[in-house]
Protein backbone atom coordinates (compact mmCIF):
# COMPACT_ATOMS: atom_id res chain seq x y z
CA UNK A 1 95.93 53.35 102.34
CA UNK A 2 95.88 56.76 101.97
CA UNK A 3 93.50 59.35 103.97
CA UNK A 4 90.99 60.93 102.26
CA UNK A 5 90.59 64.69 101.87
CA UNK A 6 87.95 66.41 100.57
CA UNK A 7 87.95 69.91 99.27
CA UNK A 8 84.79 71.87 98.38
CA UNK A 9 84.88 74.41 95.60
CA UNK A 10 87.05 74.67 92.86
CA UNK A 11 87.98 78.05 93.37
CA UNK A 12 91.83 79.67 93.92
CA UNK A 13 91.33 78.40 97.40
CA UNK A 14 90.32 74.97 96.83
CA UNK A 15 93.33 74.59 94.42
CA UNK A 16 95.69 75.85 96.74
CA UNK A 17 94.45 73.57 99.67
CA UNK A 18 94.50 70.55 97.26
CA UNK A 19 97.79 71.58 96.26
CA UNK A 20 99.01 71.17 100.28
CA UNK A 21 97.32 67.98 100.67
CA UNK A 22 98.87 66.22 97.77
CA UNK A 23 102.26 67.29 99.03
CA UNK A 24 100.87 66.03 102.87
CA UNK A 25 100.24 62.59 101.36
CA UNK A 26 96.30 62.36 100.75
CA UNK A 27 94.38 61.19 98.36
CA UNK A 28 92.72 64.35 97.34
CA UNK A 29 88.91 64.50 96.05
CA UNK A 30 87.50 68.14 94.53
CA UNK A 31 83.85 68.40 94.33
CA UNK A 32 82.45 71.52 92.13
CA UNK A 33 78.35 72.21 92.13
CA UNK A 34 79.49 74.17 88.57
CA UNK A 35 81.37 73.77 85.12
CA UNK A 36 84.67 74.47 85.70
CA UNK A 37 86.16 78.61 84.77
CA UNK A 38 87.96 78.44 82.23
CA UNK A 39 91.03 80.23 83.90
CA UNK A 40 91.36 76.98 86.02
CA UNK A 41 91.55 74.41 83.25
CA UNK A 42 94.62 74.17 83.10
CA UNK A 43 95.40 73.72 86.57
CA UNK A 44 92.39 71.36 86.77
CA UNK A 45 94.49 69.05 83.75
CA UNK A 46 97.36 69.41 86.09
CA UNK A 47 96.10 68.24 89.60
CA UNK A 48 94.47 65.09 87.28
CA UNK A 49 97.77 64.44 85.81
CA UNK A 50 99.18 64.02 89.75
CA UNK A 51 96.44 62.04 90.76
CA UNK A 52 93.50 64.47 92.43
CA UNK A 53 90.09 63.06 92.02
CA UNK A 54 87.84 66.18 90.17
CA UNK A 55 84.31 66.31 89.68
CA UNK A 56 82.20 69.44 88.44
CA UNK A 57 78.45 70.20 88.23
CA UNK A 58 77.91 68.02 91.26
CA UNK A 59 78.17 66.53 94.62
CA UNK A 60 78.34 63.00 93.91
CA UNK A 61 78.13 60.45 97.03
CA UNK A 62 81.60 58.53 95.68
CA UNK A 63 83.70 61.95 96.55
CA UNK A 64 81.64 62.87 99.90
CA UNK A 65 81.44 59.42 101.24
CA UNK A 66 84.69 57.99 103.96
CA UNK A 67 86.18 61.38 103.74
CA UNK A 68 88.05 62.39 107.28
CA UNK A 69 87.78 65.43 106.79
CA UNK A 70 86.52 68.70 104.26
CA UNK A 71 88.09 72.24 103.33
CA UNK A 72 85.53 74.61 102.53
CA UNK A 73 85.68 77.28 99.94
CA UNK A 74 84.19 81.01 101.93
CA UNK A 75 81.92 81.01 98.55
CA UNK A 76 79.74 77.70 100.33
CA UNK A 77 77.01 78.81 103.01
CA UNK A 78 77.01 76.72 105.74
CA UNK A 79 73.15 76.13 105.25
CA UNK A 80 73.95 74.66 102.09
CA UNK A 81 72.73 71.25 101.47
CA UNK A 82 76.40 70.12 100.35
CA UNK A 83 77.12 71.16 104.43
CA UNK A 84 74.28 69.03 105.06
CA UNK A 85 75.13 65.99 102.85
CA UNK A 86 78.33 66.29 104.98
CA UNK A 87 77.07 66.61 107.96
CA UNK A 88 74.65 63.87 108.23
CA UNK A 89 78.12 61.90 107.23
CA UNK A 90 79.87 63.59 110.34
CA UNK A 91 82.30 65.18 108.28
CA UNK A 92 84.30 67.76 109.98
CA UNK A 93 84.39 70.41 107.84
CA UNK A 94 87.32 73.47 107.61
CA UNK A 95 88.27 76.44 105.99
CA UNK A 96 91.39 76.92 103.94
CA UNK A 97 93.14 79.22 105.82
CA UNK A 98 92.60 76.38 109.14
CA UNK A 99 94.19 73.89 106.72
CA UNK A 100 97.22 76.28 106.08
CA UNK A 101 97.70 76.47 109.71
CA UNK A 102 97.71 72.94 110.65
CA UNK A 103 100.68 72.56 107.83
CA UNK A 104 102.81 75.20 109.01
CA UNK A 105 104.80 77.20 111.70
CA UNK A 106 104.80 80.51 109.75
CA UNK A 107 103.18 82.75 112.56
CA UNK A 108 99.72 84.67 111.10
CA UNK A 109 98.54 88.36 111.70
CA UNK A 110 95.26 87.97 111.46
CA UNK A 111 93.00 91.11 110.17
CA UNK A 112 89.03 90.57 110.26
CA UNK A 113 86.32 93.09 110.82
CA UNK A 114 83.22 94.55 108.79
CA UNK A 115 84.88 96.93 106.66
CA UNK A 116 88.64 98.08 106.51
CA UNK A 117 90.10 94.43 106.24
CA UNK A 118 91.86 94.62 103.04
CA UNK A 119 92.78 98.18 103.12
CA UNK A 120 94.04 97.07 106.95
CA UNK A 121 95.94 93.86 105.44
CA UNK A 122 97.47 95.44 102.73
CA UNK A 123 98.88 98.48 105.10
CA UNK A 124 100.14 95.79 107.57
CA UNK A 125 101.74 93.30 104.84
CA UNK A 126 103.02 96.98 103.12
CA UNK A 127 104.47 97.81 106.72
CA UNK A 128 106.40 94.73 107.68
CA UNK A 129 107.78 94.19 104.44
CA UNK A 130 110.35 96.95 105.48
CA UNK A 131 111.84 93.95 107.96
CA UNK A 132 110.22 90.57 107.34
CA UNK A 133 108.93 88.74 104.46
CA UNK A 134 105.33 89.26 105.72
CA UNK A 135 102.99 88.59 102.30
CA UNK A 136 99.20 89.55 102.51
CA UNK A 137 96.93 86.84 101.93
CA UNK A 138 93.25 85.17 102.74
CA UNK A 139 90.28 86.83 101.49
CA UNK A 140 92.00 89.37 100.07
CA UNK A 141 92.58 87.34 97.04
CA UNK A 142 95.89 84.99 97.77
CA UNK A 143 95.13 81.56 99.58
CA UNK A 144 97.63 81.05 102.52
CA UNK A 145 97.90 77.71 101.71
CA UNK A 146 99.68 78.71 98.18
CA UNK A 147 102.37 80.44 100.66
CA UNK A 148 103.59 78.01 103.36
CA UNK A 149 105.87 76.11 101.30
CA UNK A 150 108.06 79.26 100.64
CA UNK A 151 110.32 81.38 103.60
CA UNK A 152 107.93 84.26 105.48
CA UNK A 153 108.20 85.38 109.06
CA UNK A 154 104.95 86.27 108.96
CA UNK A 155 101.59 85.94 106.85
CA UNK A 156 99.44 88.43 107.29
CA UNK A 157 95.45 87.44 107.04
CA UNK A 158 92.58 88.59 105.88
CA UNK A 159 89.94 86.24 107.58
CA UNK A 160 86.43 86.78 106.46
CA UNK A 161 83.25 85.73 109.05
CA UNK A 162 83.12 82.90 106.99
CA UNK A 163 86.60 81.88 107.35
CA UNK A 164 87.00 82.29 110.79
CA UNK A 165 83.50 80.11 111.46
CA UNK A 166 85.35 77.10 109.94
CA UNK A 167 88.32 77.06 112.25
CA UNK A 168 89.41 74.94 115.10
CA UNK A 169 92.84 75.33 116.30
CA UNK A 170 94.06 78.21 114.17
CA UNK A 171 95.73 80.55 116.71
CA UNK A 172 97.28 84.08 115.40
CA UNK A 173 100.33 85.99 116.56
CA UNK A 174 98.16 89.00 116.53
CA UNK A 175 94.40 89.27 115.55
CA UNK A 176 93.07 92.30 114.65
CA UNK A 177 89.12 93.33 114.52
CA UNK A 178 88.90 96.70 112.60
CA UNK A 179 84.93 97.12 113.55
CA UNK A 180 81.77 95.47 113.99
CA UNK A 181 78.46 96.56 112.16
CA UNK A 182 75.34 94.00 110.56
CA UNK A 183 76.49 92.27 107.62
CA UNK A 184 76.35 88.67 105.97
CA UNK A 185 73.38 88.27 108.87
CA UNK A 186 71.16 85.98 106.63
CA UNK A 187 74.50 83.71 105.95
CA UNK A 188 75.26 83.48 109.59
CA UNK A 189 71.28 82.82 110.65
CA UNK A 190 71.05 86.76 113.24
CA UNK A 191 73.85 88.88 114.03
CA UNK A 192 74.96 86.87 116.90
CA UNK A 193 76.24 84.12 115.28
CA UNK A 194 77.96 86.50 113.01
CA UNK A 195 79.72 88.18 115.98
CA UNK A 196 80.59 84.80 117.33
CA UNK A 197 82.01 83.75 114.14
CA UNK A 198 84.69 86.51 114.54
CA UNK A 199 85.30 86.38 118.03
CA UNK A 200 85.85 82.95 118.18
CA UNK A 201 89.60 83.99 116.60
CA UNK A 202 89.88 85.89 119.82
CA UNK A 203 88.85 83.59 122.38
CA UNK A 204 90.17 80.07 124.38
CA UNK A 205 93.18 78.04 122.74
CA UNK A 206 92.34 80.06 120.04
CA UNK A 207 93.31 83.15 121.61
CA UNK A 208 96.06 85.55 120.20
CA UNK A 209 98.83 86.51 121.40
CA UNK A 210 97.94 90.10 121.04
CA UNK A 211 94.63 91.20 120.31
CA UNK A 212 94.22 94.82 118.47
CA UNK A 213 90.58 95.90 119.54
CA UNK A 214 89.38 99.34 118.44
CA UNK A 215 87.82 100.83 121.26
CA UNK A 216 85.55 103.94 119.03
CA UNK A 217 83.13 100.99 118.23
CA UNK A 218 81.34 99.65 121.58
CA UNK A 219 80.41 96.33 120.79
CA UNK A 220 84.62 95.79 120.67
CA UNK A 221 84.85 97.98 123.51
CA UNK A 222 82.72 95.34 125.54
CA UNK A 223 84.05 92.38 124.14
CA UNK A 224 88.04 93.45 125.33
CA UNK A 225 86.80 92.39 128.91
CA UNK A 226 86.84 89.00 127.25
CA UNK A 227 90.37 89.23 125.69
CA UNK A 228 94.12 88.94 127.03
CA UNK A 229 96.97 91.12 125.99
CA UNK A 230 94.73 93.37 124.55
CA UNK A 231 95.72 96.67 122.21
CA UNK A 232 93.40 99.33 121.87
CA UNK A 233 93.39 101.78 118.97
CA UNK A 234 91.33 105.25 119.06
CA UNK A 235 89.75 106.99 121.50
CA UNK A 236 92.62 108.10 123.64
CA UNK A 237 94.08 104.53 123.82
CA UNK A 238 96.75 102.57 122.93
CA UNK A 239 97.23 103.78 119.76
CA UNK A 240 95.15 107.56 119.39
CA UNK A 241 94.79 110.77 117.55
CA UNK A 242 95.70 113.90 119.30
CA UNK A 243 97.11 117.55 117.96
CA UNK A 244 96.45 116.29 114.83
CA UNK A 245 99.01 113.41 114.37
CA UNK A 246 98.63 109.30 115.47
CA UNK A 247 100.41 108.68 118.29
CA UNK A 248 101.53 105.47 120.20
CA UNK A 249 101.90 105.29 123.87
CA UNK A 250 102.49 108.67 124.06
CA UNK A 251 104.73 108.23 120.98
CA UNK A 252 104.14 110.85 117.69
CA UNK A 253 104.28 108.61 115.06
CA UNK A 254 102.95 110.43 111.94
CA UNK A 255 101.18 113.58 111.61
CA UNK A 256 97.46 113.44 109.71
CA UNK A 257 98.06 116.07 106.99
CA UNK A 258 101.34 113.32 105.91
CA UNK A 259 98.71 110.13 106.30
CA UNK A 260 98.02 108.93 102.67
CA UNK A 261 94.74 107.82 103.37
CA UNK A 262 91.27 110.35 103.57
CA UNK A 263 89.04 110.02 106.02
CA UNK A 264 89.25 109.11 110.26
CA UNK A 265 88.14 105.09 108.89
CA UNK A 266 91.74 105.39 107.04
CA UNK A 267 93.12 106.99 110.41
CA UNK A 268 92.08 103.59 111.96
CA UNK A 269 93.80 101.25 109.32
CA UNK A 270 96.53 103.29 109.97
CA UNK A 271 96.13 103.00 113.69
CA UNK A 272 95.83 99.25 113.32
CA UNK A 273 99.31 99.16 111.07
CA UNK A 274 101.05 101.18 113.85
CA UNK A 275 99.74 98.90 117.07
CA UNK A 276 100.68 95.74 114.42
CA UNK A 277 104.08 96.56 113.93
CA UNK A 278 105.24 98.18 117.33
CA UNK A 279 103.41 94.85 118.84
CA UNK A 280 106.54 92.86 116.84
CA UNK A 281 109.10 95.62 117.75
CA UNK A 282 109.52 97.56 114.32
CA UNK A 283 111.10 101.18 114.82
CA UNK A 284 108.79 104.13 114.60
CA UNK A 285 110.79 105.46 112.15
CA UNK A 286 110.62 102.61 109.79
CA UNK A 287 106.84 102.52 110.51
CA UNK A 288 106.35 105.77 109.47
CA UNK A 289 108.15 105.77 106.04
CA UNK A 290 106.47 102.70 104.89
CA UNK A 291 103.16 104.52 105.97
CA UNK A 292 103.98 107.26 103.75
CA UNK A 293 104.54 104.77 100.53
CA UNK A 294 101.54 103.35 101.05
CA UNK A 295 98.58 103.81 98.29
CA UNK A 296 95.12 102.75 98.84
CA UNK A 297 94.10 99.17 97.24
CA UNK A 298 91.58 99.48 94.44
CA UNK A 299 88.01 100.54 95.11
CA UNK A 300 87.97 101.83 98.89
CA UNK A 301 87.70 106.04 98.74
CA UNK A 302 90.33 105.11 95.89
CA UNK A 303 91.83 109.01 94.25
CA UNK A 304 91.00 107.91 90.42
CA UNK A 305 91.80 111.41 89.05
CA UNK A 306 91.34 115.51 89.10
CA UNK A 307 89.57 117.21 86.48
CA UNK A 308 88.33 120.80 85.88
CA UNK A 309 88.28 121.28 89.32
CA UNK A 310 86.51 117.95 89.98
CA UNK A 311 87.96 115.80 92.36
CA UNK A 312 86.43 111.42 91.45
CA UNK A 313 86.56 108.95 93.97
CA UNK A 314 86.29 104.91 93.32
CA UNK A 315 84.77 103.56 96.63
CA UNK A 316 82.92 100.15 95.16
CA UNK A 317 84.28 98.16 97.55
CA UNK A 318 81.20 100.12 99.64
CA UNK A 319 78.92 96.96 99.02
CA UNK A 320 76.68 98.16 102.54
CA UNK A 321 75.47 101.41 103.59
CA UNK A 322 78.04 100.61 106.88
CA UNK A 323 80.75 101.31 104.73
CA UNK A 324 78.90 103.89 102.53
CA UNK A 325 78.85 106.09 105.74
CA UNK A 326 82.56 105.82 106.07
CA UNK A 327 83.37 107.45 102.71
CA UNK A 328 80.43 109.96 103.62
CA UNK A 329 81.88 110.98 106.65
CA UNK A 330 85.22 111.51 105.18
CA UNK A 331 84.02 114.67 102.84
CA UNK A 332 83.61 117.93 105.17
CA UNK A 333 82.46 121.44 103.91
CA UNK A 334 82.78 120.53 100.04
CA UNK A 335 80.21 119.49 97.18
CA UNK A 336 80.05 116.27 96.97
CA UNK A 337 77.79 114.10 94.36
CA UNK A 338 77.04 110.79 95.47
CA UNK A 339 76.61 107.85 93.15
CA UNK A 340 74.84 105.10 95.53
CA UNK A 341 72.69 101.97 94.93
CA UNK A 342 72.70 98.99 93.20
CA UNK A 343 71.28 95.66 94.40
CA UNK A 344 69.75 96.47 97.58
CA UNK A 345 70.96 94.35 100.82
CA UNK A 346 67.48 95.19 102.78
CA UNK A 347 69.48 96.82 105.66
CA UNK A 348 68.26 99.80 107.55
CA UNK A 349 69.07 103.32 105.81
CA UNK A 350 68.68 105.43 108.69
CA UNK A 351 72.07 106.25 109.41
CA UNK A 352 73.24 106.31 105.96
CA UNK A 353 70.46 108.93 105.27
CA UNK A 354 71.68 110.98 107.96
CA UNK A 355 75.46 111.01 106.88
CA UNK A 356 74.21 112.33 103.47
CA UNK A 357 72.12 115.07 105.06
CA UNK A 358 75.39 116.67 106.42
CA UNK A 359 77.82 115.55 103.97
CA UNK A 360 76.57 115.18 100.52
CA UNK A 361 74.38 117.70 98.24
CA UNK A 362 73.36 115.57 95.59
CA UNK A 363 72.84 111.76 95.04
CA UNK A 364 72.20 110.46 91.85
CA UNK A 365 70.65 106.87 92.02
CA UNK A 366 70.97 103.74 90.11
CA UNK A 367 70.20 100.25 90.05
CA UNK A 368 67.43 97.92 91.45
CA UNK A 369 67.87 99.96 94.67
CA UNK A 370 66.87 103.17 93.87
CA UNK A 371 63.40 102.86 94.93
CA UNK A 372 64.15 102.35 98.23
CA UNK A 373 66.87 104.41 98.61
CA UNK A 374 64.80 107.15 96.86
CA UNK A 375 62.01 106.54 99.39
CA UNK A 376 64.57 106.18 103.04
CA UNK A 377 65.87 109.68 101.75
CA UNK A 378 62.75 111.45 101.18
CA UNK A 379 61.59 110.46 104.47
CA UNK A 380 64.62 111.50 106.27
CA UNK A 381 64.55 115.10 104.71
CA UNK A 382 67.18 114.44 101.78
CA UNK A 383 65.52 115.74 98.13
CA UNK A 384 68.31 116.66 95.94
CA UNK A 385 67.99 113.14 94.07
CA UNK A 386 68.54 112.37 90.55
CA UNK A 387 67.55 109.18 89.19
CA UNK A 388 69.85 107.57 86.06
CA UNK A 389 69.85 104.58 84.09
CA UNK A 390 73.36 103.69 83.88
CA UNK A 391 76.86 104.56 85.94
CA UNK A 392 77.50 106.16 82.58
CA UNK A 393 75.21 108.23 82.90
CA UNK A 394 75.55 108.95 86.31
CA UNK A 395 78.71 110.07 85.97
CA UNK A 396 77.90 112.58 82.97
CA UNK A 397 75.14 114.00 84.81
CA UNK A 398 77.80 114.52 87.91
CA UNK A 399 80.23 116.42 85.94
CA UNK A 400 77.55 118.53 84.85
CA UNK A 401 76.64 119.54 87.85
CA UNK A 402 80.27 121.31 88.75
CA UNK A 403 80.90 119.45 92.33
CA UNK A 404 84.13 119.54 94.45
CA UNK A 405 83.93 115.41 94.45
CA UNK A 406 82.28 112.69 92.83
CA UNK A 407 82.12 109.33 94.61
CA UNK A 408 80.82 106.14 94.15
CA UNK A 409 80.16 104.43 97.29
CA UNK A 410 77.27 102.09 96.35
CA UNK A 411 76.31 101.03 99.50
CA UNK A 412 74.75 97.82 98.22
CA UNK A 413 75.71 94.94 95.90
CA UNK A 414 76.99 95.09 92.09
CA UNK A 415 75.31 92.18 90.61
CA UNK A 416 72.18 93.59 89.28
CA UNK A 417 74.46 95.61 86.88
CA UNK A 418 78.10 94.10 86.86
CA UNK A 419 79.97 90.82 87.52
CA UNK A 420 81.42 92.29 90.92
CA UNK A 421 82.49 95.34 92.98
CA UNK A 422 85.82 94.96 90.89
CA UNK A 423 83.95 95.61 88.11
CA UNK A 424 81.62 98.01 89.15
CA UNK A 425 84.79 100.31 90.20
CA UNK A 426 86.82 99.37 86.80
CA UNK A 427 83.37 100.62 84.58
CA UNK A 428 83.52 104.05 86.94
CA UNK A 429 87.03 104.64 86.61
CA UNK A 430 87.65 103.92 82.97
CA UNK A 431 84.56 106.46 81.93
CA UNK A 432 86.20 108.79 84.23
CA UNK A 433 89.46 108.78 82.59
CA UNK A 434 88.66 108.40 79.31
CA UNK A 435 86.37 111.96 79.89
């Protein structure tokens, strides 16, 4: 009889990881709380047609009962009463990209951190793929379980707090952790267990190789004590900044002016993409001409176009103030016009309010944060605020006022307005272009 595997969410994930376990020989059960998107239909007729057991709008106790084990979609909180159903069943319960390793010898390069991850994996993947087959995958949008049937020397990883929570054995090559600031805190139950969720990638038999710590944020600073083999970028380190170029163990490697990324945060995905590849012995050379091809993914501090002397910037990605204050900091002695808000994430403004004091002369406000926003920047001395209805309008009212830049870097959530940060971005740059 076959063993049963059960996989939670019907998502590109979930079909990927179902995909694996019919070719491992189980008899595969998909539970979906929802109707089914209509871009997976066809793959849903598919698995059916192969034998996968597929349920939607539900959790019914026929799938979750006698399964050995579950993969998790990173769209499932783990207070969710399907985790409970399965845990009163003692159900041990993984995430996709844990599956992936357990079915493969493909080594991973792991990237994870609060912001800079996909900017980070797509450098790294962009990088490699001078030398190695080295595709980009996890949460930035392609399930490593999709991959591990095809020829790669390496995969490199996005892993998301929530993916990295759900593993057990996964073990990188090299594991990278970009930065560390409050985020997802009410999914992980406090800040703690949202640390731990990372550093558990870092830590006992599921310890790296090489771990790539930045050593400008403390917190990682601290937690290196913990670590072996450890690589430190920034801050006079392993990997630095000095004279104005990046420089590895006393190695020039590219100079900042040639860097095709704004702003020091970009410096450190860059930093992370050098340690990365001289960790698996790729010439400096070669490292620095990839670095040079390499274009920003969509919607972080992404260049959307010049006009009349107006320079717009597409950071949506910027769903927390945390990453807001990166794209801040990255504007020096010019007019800038912020666009910021959105649905508001209830985290403290303080900082953020003080980036825009130095860095930004007007923000224009929209969405079902701007009250609050309005209010943390009135009380920290900021008063050149415009309120708008729509990004539309935001925009319009930008132009108008003849900056140097205007950037969208929300520093909250899209939904009260759009379907996503994707979508968000998409609506800013299409009205810019089309101006």
């Amino acid at each position: 009889m076959k063993e049963k595997m059960l996989v939670l969410g019907l998502s590109k994930s979930g079909i990927a990881a179902a995909e694996l376990g019919l070719n491992k020989g189980y008899d595969v059960y998909i539970t979906e709380s929802k109707a089914p998107k209509e871009e997976f239909l066809g793959k849903i007729s598919e698995l059916s047609s192969k034998g996968v057991h597929i349920e939607t709008e539900g959790h019914s106790d026929e799938f979750l009962d006698g399964a050995s084990f579950a993969v998790t979609s990173p769209g499932i909180p783990p207070k969710s009463e399907l985790f409970q159903k399965l845990n009163a069943r003692n159900t041990k319960i993984i995430s996709e990209i844990e599956f992936a390793y357990q079915n493969t010898n493909i080594p991973f390069i792991v990237i994870t951190g609060t912001n800079g991850k996909t900017t980070t994996t797509s450098l790294v993947s962009h990088i490699l793929s001078k030398n190695y087959s080295a595709p980009a995958c996890g949460n930035i949008g392609v399930p490593p379980c999709s991959l591990i049937s095809e020829k790669h020397d390496f995969l490199v990883c996005e892993v998301s707090s929530f993916q990295a929570e759900m593993t057990e054995k996964f073990k990188a090559k090299i594991a990278c952790w970009t930065n560390f600031t409050p985020d997802h805190i009410d999914w992980h139950g406090g800040l703690e267990n949202y640390f731990k969720a990372k550093a558990k990638l870092f830590l006992g038999e599921q310890a790296p190789e090489y771990a790539v710590l930045n050593a400008n944020d403390k917190r990682l600073l601290e937690f290196s004590k913990e670590c072996k083999n450890v690589v430190m970028f920034d801050d006079d380190k392993d990997c630095y900044i000095k004279d104005e170029a990046i420089y590895y163990k006393g190695e020039e490697i590219i100079k900042l002016n040639e860097c095709p990324l704004l702003g020091h945060h970009n410096y450190q995905n860059i930093m992370c993409g050098i340690a990365i590849a001289k960790l698996i012995g790729m010439p400096s050379a070669d490292i620095k001409e990839r670095i040079l091809s390499f274009r920003a993914p969509e919607h972080r501090l992404e260049k959307v176009r010049e006009m009349d002397g107006i320079t717009f910037y597409n950071d949506s990605k910027a769903t927390n103030p945390e990453a807001s204050i990166v794209a801040i900091d990255s504007f020096n002695n010019v007019d800038v016009a912020l666009i910021l808000g959105g649905r508001d994430k209830n985290t403290d403004l303080t900082e953020m309010c003080n980036s825009i004091n130095k860095h930004i002369k007007t923000v224009l406000l929209i969405g079902e944060a701007t009250e609050r926003f309005e209010e943390n920047l009135v009380k920290n001395g900021f008063n050149n605020i415009i309120k708008e209805g729509t990004m539309e309008e935001a925009i319009d009212k930008a132009i108008s006022l003849k900056p140097d830049v205007v950037l969208l870097s929300p520093a909250c959530a899209s939904f009260d307005m759009f379907k996503s940060y994707e979508h968000r971005g998409d609506v800013f740059k299409e009205y810019v272009l089309s101006k």
